[in-house]
Protein backbone atom coordinates (compact mmCIF):
# COMPACT_ATOMS: atom_id res chain seq x y z
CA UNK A 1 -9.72 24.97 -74.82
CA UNK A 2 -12.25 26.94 -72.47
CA UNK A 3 -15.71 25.43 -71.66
CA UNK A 4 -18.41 27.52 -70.04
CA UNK A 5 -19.22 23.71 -68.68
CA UNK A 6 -16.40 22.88 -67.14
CA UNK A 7 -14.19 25.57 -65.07
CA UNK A 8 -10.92 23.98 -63.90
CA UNK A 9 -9.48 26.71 -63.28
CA UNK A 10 -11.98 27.80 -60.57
CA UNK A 11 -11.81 23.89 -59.63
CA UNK A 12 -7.97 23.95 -58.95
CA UNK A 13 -8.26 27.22 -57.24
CA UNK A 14 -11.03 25.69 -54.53
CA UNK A 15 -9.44 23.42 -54.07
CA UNK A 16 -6.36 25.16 -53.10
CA UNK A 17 -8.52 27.30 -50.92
CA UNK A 18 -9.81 24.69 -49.05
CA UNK A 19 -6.34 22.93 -48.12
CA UNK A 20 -5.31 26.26 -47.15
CA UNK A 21 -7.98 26.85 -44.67
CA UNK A 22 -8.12 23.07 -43.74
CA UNK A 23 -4.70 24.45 -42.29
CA UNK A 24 -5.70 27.76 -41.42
CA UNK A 25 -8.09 25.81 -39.04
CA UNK A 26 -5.39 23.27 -37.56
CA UNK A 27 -2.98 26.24 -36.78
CA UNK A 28 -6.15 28.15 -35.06
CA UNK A 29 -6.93 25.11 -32.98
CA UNK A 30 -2.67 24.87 -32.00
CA UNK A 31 -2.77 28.54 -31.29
CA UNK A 32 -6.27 28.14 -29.21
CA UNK A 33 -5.45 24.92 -26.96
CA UNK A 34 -1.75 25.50 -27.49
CA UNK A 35 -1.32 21.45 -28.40
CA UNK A 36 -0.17 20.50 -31.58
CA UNK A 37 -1.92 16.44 -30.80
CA UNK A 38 -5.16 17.35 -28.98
CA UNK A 39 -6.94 13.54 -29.81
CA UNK A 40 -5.76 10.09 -31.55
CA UNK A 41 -6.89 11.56 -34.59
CA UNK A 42 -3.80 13.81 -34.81
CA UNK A 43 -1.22 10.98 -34.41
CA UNK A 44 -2.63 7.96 -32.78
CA UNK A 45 1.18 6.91 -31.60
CA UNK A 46 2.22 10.09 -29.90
CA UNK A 47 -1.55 10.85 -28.42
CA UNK A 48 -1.55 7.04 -27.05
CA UNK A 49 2.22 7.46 -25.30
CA UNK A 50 1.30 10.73 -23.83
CA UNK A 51 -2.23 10.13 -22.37
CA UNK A 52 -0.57 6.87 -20.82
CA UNK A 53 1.91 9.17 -18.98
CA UNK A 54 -0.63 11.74 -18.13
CA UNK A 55 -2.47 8.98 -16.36
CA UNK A 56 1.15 8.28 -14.65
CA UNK A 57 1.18 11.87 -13.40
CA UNK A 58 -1.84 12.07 -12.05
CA UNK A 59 -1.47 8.08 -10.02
CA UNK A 60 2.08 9.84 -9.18
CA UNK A 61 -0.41 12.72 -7.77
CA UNK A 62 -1.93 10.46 -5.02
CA UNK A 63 1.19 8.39 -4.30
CA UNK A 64 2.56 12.18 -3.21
CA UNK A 65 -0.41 12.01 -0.79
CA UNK A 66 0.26 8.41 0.08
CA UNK A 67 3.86 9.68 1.18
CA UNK A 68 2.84 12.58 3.06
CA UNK A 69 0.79 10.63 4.90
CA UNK A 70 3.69 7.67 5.62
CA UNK A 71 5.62 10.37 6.31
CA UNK A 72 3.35 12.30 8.98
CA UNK A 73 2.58 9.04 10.36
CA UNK A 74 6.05 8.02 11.04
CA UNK A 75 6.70 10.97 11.95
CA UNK A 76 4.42 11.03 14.71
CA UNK A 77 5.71 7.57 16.00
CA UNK A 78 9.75 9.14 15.36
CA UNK A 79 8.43 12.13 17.57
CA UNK A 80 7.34 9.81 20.30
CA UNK A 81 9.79 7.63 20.35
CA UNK A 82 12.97 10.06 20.97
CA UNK A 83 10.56 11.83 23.91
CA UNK A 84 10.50 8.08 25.78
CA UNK A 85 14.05 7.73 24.89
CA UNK A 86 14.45 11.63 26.79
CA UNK A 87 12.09 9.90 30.16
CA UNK A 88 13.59 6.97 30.24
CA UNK A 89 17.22 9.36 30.77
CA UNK A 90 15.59 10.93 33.51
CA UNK A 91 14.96 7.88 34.77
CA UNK A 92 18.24 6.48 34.17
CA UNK A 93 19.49 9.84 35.72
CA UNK A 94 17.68 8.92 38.56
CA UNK A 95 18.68 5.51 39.53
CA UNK A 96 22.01 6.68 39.31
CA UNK A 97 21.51 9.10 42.09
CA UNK A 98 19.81 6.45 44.01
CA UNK A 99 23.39 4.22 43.90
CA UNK A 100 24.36 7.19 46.69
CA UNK A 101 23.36 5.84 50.21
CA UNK A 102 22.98 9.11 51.44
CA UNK A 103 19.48 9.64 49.48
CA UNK A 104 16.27 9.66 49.95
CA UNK A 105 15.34 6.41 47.78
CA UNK A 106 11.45 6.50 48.46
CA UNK A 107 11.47 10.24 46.71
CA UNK A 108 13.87 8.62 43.80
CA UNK A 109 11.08 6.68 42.99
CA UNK A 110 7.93 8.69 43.31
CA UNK A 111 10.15 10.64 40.33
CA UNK A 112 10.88 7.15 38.38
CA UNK A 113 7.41 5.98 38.82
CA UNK A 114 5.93 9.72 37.10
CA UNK A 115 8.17 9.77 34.50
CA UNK A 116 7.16 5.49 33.68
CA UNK A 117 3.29 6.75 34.12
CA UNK A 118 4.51 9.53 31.24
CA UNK A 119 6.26 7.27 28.94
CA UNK A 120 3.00 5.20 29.18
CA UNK A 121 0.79 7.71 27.82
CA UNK A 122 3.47 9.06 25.23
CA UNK A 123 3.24 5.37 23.67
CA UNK A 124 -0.74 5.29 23.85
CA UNK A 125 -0.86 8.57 22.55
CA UNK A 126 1.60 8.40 19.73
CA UNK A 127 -0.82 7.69 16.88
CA UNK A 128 -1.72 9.37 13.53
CA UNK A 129 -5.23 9.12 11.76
CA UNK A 130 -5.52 5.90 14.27
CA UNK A 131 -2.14 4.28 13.42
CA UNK A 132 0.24 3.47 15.98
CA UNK A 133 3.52 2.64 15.30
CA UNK A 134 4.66 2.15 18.90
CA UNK A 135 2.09 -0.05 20.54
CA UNK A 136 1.79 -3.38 18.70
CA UNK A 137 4.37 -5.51 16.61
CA UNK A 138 4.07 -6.09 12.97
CA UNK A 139 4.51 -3.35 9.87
CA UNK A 140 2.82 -1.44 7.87
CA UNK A 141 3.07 -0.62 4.09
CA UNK A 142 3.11 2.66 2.61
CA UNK A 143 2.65 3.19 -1.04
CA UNK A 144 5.49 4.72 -2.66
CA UNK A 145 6.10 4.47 -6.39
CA UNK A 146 4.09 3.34 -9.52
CA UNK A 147 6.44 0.95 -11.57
CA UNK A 148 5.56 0.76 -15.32
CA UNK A 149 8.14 -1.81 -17.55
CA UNK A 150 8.16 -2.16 -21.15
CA UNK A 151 5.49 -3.88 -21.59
CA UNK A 152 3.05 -1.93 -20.04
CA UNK A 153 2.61 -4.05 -17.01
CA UNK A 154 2.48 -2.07 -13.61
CA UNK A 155 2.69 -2.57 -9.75
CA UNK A 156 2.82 -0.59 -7.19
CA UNK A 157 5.95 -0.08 -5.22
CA UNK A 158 6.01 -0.29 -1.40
CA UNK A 159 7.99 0.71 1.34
CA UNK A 160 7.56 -1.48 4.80
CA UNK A 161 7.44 0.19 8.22
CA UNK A 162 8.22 -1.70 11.38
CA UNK A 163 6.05 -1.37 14.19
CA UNK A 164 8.38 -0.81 17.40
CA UNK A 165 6.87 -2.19 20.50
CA UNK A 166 7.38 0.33 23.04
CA UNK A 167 4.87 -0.98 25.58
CA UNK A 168 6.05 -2.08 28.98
CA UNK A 169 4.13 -5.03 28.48
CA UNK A 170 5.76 -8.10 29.72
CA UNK A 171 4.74 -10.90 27.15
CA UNK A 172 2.62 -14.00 28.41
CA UNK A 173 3.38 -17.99 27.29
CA UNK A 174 -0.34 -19.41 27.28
CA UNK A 175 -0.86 -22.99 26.95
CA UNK A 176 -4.60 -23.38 25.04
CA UNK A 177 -6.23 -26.63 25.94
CA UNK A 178 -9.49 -27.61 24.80
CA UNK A 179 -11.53 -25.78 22.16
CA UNK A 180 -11.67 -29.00 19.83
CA UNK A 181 -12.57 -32.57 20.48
CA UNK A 182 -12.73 -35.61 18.56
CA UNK A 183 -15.27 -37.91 18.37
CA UNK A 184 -13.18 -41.07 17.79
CA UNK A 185 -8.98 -41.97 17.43
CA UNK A 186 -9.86 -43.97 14.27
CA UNK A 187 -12.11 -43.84 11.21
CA UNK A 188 -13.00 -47.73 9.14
CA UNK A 189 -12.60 -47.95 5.52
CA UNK A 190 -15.63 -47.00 3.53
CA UNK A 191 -17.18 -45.08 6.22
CA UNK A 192 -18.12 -41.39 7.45
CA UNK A 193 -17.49 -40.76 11.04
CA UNK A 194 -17.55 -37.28 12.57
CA UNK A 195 -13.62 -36.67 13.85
CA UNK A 196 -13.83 -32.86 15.33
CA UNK A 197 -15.73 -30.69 16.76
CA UNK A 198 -15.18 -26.91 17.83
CA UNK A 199 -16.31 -26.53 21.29
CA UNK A 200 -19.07 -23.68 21.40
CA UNK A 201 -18.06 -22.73 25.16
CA UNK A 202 -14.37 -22.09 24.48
CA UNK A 203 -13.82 -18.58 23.10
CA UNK A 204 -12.08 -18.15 20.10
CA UNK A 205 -9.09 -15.98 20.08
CA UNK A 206 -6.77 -14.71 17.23
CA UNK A 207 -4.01 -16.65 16.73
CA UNK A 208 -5.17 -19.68 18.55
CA UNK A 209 -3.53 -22.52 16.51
CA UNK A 210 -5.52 -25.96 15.92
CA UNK A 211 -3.40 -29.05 15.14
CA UNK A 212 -4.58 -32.38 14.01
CA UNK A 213 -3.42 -35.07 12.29
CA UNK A 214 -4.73 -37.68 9.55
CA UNK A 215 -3.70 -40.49 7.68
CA UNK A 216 0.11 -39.69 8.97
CA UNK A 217 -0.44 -36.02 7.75
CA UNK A 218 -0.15 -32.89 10.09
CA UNK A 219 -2.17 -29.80 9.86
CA UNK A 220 -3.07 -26.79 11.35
CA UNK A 221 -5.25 -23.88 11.60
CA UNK A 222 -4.79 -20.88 12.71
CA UNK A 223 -7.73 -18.36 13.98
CA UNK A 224 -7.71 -14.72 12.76
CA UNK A 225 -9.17 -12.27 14.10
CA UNK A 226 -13.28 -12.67 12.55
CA UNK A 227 -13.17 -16.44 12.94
CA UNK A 228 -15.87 -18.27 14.72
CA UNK A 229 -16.38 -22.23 15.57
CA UNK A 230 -17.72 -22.62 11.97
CA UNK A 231 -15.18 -20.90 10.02
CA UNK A 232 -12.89 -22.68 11.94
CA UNK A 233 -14.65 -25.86 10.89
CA UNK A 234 -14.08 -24.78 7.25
CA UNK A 235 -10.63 -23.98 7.53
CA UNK A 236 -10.02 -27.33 8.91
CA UNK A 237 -11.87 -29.03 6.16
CA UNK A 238 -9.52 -26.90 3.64
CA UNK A 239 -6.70 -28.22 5.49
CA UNK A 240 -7.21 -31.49 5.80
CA UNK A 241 -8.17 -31.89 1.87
CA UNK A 242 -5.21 -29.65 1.10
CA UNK A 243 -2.90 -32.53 3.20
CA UNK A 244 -3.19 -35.03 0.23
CA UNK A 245 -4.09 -38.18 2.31
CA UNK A 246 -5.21 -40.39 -0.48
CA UNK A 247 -8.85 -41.20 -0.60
CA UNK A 248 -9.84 -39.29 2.75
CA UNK A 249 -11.54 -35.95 2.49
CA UNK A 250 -13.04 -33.74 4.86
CA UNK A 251 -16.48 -32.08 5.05
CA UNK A 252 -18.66 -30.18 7.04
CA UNK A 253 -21.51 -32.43 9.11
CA UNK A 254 -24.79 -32.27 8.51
CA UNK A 255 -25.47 -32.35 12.13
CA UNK A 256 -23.81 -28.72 12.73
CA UNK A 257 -21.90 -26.33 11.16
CA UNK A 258 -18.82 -26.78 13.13
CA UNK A 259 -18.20 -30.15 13.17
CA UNK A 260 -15.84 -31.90 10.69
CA UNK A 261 -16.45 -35.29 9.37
CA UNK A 262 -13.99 -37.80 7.41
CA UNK A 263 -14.94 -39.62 4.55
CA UNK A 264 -12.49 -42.60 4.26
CA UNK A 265 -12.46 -44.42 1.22
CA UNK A 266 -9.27 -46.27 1.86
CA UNK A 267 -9.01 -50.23 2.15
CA UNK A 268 -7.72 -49.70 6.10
CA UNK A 269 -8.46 -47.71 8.80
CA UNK A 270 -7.26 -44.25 8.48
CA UNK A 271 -5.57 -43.08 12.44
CA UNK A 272 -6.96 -39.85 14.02
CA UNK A 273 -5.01 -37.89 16.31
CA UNK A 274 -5.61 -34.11 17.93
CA UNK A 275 -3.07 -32.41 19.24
CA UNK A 276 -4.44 -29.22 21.95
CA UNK A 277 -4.18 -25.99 20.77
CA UNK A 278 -0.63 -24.80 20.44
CA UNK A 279 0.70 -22.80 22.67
CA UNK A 280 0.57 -18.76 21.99
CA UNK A 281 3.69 -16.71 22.61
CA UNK A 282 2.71 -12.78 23.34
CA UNK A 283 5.94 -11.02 22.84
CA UNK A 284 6.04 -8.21 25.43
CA UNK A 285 7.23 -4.57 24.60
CA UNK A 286 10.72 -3.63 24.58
CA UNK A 287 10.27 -1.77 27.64
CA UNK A 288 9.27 -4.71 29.30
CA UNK A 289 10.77 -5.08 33.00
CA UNK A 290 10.40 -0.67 33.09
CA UNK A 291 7.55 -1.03 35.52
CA UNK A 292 9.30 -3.31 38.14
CA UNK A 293 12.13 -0.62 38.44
CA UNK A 294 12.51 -0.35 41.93
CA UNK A 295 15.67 1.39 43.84
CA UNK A 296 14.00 0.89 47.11
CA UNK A 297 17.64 -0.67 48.48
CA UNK A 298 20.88 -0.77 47.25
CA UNK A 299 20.92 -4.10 45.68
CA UNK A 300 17.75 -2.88 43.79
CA UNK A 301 19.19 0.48 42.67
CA UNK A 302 22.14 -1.40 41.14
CA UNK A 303 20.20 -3.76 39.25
CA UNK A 304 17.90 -1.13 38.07
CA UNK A 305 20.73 0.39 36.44
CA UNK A 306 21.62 -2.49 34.41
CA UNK A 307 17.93 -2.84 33.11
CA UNK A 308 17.47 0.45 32.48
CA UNK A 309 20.33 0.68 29.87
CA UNK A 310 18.84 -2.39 28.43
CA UNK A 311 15.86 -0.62 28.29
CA UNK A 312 17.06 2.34 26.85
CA UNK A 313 19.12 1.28 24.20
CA UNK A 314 15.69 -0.70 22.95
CA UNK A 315 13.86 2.63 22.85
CA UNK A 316 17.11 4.56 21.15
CA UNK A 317 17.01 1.65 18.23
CA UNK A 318 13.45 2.37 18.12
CA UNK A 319 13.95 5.97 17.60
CA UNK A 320 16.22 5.35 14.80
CA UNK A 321 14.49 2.89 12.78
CA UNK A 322 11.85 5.55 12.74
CA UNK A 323 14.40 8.30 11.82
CA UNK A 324 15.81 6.17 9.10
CA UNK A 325 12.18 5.24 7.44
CA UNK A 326 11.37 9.10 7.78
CA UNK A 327 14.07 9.84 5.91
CA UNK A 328 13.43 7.38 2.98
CA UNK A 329 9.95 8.44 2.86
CA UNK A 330 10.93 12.34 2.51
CA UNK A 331 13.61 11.47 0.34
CA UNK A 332 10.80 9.09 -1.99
CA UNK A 333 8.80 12.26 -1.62
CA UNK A 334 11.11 14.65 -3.39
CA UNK A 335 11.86 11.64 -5.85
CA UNK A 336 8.01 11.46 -6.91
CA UNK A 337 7.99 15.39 -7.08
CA UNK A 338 11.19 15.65 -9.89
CA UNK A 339 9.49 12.41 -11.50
CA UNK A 340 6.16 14.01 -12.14
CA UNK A 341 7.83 17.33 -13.18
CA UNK A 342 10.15 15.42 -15.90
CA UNK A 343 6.42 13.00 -17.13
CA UNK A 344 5.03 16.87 -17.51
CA UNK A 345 7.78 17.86 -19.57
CA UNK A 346 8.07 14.83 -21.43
CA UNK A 347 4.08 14.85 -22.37
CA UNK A 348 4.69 19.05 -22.98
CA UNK A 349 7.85 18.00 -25.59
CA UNK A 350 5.43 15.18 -27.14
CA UNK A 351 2.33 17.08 -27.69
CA UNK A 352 2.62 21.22 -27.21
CA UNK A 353 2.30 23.51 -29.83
CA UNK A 354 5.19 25.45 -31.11
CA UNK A 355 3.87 28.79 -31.14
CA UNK A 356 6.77 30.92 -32.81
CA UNK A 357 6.11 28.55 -35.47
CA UNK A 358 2.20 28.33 -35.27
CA UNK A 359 2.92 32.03 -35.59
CA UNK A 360 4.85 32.40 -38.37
CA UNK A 361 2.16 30.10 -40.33
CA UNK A 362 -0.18 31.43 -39.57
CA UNK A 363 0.27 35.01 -41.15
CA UNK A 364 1.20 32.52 -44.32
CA UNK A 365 -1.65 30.81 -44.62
CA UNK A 366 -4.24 34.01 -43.51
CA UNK A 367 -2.17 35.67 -47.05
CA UNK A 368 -2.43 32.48 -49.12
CA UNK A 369 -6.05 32.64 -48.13
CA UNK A 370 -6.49 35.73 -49.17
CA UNK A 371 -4.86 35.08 -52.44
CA UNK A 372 -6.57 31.83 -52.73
CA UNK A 373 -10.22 34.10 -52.70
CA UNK A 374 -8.37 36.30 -55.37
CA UNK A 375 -7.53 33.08 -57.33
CA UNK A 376 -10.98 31.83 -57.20
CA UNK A 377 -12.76 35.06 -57.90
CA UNK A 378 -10.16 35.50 -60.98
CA UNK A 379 -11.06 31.75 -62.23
CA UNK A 380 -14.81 32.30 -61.84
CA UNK A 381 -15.02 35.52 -64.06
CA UNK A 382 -13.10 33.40 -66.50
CA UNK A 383 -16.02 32.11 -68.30
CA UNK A 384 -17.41 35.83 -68.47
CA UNK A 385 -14.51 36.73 -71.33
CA UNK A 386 -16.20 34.08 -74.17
CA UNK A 387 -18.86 36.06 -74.35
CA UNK A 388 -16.51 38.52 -76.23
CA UNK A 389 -16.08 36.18 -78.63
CA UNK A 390 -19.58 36.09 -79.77
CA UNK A 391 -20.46 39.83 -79.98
């Protein structure tokens, strides 16, 4: 039956035109961005997993630049370090000659004392964007993977530097009296007596360690390198209430900031004591002893040769540890490198277009268009042949 109301077949026929430039239009956009998944709305799985590991390759971006500057840092320090190891052979070289009795001992050490001045300003010197590696003890942490498990949780991987002391400094033992004084040995039951005070005329230095003890409990506090009296105070107060004697806590005084006060809500009197600052070891450099090298005499000359293989085999260690974090780093380096290439290629299999294939549909679908028009145009003059009928 034909209706001049109703035209399915011109219905069927947009229809089929519009799927076929609904993909006309997808296989334009492939061909333009050259993605096959440009947003969630193309396939929310595959456009979540590969916008999580773009984000991966671009954090792996500035972990590169994290290594490179490890690397150049330690690098520096590596550097350094093997140039003191080749003074500290002259000087080695030297006090060898100056075993001969037949030398001129007072020039031998003109030389030594040069090259010591040399090694001296190779270690103060031997820094990189203001880190040094050579002057000071401790380690520093260089950022060197982003670690991602199953679950989606991530932390940053780190690899730890030493710090090799390379100064000639000799260390120092300090015994630190003073700085804290208590007001009383003893505190009564039910009462609030001030205990300690930090004395405002006794510097405060880092490390400084303050020991007291309360109710049979020990503790200590150590000042870092922004403390004052009063943070001081409150890190005593923390410690104290941390120690878990029952019913005694610690507070700040109202009569100034640095002094502490126990409350004692015990039955008995809770016992006081304060020990003096603890004493503060300064390790020296492992060239310690280099500037007391003197081959002035025989007997001098002979001991300076047993020092200064001491001496050198510190600075040799030194110049490997650096040598063998240098080479972790580079190698981390070139890991990081093939691990973002392989995320690229992984996000490229997951969401590029195929283009021979984008290709090959694409000529399809620009014919089917044009037969779809044909289609349509045919179906619309359908209605024109009833008039026939009634002529």
């Amino acid at each position: 039956m034909s209706s001049i109301n109703t035209n399915l077949g011109a219905m069927v026929a947009l229809d089929t035109l519009k799927g076929i430039n609904k993909n006309l239009g997808m296989v334009q956009n492939e061909i333009s961005t050259g993605k096959s998944i440009n947003s969630a709305a193309d396939n929310a799985a595959i456009w979540s997993i590969s916008t999580v590991m773009e984000s991966d390759v671009a954090g792996f971006e500035q972990i590169s630049n994290s290594l490179n500057l490890g690397s150049a840092t330690v690098g520096v320090a590596r550097t350094a370090a093997e140039e003191v190891v080749t003074n500290l052979q002259d000087i080695r070289d030297n006090i060898i000659a100056a075993q001969e009795n037949n030398v001129d001992k007072d020039k031998i050490q003109i030389d030594i004392n040069e090259s010591i001045a040399q090694i001296e300003s190779i270690v103060a010197g031997a820094q990189f964007n203001g880190q040094n590696l050579l002057n000071s003890s401790g380690s520093i942490n260089i950022l060197s993977s982003l670690n991602r498990d199953a679950a989606g949780n991530v932390n940053a991987g780190q690899i730890s530097v030493d710090k090799q002391n390379l100064t000639t400094n000799a260390g120092t033992t300090s015994a630190l009296v003073g700085g804290i004084t208590a007001a009383g040995a003893s505190v009564a039951a039910n009462t609030t007596a001030d205990a300690y005070t930090f004395a405002t005329g006794v510097a405060v230095t880092e490390g400084n360690i303050y020991t007291v003890a309360v109710g049979g409990e020990t503790v200590a506090v150590t000042a870092g390198a922004s403390d004052d009296h009063d943070s001081l105070a409150n890190k005593l107060v923390s410690a104290i209430n941390g120690a878990g004697v029952a019913n005694v806590t610690a507070q700040i005084s109202g009569t100034g900031d640095n002094v502490v006060e126990l409350v004692n809500g015990n039955a008995g009197v809770v016992t006081t004591t304060i020990t003096s600052q603890t004493s503060v070891n300064v390790a020296g450099g492992a060239l310690a002893g280099l500037n007391s090298i003197n081959v002035g005499s025989t007997g001098n000359a002979a001991m300076a040769l047993n020092d200064i293989e001491n001496i050198l085999g510190n600075a040799i260690d030194a110049a490997a540890q650096f040598g063998s974090k240098q080479k972790r780093i580079d190698n981390q380096i070139g890991f990081v490198s093939s691990l973002g290439d392989s995320l690229k290629a992984g996000i490229s299999t997951l969401t590029d277009a195929n283009l021979e294939e984008a290709s090959a549909r694409l000529q399809a679908l620009q014919v089917q268009q044009q037969l779809g028009v044909q289609a349509l145009s045919i179906a619309n003059q359908a209605p024109q042949a009833l008039l026939s009928l009634f002529r």
